[in-house]
Protein backbone atom coordinates (compact mmCIF):
# COMPACT_ATOMS: atom_id res chain seq x y z
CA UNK A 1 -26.39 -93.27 41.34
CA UNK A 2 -25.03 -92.98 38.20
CA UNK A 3 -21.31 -92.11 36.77
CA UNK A 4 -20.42 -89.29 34.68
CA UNK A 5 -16.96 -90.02 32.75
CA UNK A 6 -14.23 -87.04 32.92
CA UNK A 7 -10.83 -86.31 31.16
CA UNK A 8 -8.27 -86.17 34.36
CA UNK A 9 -4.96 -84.66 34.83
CA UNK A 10 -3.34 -87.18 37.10
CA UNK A 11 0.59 -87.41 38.80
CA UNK A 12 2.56 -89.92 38.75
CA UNK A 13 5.25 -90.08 41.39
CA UNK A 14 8.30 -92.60 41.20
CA UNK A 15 6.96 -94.91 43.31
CA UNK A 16 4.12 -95.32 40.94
CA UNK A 17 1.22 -92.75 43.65
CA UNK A 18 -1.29 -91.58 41.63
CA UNK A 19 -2.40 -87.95 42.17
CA UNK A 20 -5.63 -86.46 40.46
CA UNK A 21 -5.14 -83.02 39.96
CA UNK A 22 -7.79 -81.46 37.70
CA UNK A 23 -10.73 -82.91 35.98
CA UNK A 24 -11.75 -81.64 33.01
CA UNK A 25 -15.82 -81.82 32.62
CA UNK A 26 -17.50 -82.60 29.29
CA UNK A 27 -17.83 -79.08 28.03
CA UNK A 28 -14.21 -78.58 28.48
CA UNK A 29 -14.14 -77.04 31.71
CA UNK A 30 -11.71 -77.61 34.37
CA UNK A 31 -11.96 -77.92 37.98
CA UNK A 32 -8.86 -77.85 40.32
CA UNK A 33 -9.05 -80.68 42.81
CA UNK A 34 -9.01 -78.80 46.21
CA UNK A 35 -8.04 -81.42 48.43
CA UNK A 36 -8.11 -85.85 48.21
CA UNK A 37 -9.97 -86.32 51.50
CA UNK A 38 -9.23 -90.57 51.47
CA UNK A 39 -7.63 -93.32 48.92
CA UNK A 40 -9.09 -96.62 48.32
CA UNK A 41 -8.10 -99.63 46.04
CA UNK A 42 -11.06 -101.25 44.95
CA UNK A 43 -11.25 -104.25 42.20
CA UNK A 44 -12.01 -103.41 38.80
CA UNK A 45 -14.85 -105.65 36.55
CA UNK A 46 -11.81 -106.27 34.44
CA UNK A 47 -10.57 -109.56 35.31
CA UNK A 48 -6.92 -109.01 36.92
CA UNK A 49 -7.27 -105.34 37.31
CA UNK A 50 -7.71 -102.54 40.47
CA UNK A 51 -9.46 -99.12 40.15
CA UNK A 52 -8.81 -96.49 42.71
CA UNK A 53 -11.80 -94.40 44.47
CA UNK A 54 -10.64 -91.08 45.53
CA UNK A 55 -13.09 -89.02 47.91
CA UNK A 56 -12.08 -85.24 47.09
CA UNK A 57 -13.35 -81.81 47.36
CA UNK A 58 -14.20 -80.16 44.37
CA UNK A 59 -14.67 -76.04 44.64
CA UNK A 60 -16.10 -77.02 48.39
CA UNK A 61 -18.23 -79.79 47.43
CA UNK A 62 -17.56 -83.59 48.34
CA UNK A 63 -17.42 -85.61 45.28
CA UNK A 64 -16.34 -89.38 44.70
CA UNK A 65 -13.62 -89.92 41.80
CA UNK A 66 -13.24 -93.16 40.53
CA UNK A 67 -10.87 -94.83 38.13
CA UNK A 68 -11.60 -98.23 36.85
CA UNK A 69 -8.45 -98.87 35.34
CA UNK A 70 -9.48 -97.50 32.08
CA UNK A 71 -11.77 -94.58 32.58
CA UNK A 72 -11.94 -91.65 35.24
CA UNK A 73 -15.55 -90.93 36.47
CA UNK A 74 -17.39 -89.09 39.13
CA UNK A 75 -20.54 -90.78 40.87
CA UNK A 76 -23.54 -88.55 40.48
CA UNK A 77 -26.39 -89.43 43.25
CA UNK A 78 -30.08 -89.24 40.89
């Protein structure tokens, strides 16, 4: 498994909820997140820091979405 880094559009509620709404592929195309299936927090490899992990569904396909604090990425099985 590998990870492929994407441009997101992302929400930010009040309370500080983050919401990814579109990513945006290489190429510049966009993809509509269909639904967030689960949240997780997961630690970061930057000391001090949390990532989220965002299981969605992408045009009907299960993808993971990850964001290490820094960077937005999608795992990509080999």
């Amino acid at each position: 498994m590998h990870r492929i880094y994407v441009s997101t559009v992302v929400k930010f509620d009040t309370e500080g909820k983050i919401t990814p709404l579109w990513i945006v592929w290489s190429n510049g195309k966009q993809y509509e997140i269909d639904r967030i299936l689960s949240t997780q927090i997961i630690s970061s490899l930057r000391p001090g820091a949390n990532g989220y992990r965002f299981h969605v569904r992408i045009l009907g396909q299960e993808r993971t979405l990850g964001y290490d604090g820094r960077r937005w990425y999608i795992d990509v099985v080999d």
